[in-house]
Every structure is written in structure tokens, then in C-alpha cells.
Protein backbone atom coordinates (compact mmCIF):
# COMPACT_ATOMS: atom_id res chain seq x y z
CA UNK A 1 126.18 94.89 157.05
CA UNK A 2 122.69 96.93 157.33
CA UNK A 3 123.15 97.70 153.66
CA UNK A 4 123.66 93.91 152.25
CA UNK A 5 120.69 92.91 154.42
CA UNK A 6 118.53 95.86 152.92
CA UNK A 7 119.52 94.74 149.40
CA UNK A 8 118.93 91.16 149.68
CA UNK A 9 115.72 91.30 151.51
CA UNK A 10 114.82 93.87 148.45
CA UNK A 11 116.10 90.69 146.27
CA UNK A 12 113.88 88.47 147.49
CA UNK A 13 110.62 90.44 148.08
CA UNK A 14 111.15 91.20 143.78
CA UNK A 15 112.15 87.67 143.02
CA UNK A 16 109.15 85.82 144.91
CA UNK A 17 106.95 88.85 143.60
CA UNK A 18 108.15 87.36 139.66
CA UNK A 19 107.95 84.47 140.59
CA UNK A 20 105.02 84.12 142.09
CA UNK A 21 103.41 86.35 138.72
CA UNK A 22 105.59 83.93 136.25
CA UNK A 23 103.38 81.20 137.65
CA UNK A 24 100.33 82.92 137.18
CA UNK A 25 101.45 83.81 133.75
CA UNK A 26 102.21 80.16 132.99
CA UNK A 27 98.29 78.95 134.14
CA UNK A 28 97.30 81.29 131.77
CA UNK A 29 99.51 80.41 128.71
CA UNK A 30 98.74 77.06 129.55
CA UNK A 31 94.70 77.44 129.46
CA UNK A 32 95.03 79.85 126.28
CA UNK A 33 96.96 77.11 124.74
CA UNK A 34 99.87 79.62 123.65
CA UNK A 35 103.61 79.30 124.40
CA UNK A 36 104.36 78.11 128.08
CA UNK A 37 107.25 79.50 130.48
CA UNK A 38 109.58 76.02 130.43
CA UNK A 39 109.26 74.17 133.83
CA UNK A 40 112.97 74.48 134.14
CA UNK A 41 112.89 78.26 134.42
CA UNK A 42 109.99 77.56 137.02
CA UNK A 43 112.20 75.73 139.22
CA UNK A 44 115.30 77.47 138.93
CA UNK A 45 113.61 80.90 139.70
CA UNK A 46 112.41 78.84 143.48
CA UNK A 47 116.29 77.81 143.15
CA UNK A 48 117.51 81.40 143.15
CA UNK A 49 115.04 82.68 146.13
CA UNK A 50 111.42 82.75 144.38
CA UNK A 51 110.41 79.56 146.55
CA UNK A 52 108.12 81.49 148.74
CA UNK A 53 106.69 82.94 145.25
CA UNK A 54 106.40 79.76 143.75
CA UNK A 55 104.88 77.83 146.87
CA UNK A 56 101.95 80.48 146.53
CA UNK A 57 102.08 80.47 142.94
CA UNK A 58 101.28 77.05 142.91
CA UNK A 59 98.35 77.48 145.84
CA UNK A 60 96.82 80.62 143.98
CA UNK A 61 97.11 79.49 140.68
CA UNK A 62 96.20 76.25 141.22
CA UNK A 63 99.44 75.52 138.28
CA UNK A 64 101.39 72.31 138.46
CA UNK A 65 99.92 70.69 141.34
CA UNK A 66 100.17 67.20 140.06
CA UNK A 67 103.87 67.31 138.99
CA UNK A 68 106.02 65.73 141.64
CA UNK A 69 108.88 67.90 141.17
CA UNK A 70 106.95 70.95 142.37
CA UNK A 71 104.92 69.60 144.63
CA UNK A 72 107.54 67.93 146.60
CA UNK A 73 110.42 69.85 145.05
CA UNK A 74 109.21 73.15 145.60
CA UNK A 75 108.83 72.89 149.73
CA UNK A 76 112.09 70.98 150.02
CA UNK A 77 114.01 74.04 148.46
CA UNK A 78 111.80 76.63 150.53
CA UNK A 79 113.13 74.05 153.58
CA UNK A 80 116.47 73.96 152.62
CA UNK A 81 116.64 77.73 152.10
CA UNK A 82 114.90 78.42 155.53
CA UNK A 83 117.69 76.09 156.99
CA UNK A 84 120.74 77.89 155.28
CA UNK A 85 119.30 81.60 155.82
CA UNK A 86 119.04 80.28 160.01
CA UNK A 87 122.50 79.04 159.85
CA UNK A 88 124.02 82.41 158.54
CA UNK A 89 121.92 84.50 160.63
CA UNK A 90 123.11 82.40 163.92
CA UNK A 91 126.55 82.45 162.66
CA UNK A 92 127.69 85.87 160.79
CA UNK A 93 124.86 88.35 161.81
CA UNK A 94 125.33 89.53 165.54
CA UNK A 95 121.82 90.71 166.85
């Protein structure tokens, strides 16, 4: 059990570090006026366990503050995911 814990907290610290970068990336692009990261792969990379990384991607970066599916969408899947990871902690891991 030590191991999978070890490898998904490595999962997540890399995914919220992309994350967090992809948003920064996508300011960027979007002030260069070149090619932009597609707000779909924005969301689904919160969706698979970037939310923390996109929450402060969109505080740093100031990026896609006015768009209400990230700035409602984004804290209700960092909620939801801070709900389920409580649930299988009290439930499967035994401290």
C-alpha cells in the first residue's frame, strides 16, 4: 500500500506541476496571438488531478478568469476531488 501511495502522490505533484505550466503556456500563446492549448484539454487535465495546478494557474497567470466554466468549474472539481480522496483515505487506508 506504501508503494501506490508513493506513486500517486508522485502523479499528482507532476500533473498539477503541467498543469499549472500548461496554463501559463496558454496566457502566453494567447497574448502572442499564436496557437492556444484548447480549453477542453485545460479542463480535463483539472479532471485527471491537475485541479490544484489549474486553481493556481488561473491565480498566477491571471488566464481565464472570466470564463464561468473555470472559474466556478475549476473549484468544484478541486471540491469534489478533496471529497473523494477523504472518503478513500477514511475507508481503505488504515492509519
Amino acid at each position: 500500500m506504501d508503494l501506490l501511495i508513493k506513486v500517486l502522490l508522485i502523479y499528482l505533484l507532476a500533473v498539477n506541476v503541467i498543469t499549472f505550466f500548461m496554463y501559463g503556456i496558454d496566457k502566453w500563446k494567447a497574448k502572442s496571438n499564436r496557437w492556444r492549448i484548447p480549453e477542453s484539454t485545460l479542463l480535463w487535465m483539472a479532471v485527471i488531478g491537475g485541479s490544484v495546478g489549474a486553481e493556481l494557474g488561473i491565480k498566477v497567470w491571471h488566464h481565464k478568469t472570466l470564463h464561468k466554466k473555470f472559474k466556478y468549474g475549476v473549484p468544484a472539481i478541486l471540491i469534489l476531488q478533496c471529497v473523494a480522496a477523504g472518503f478513500i483515505l477514511y475507508k481503505f487506508v488504515q492509519v
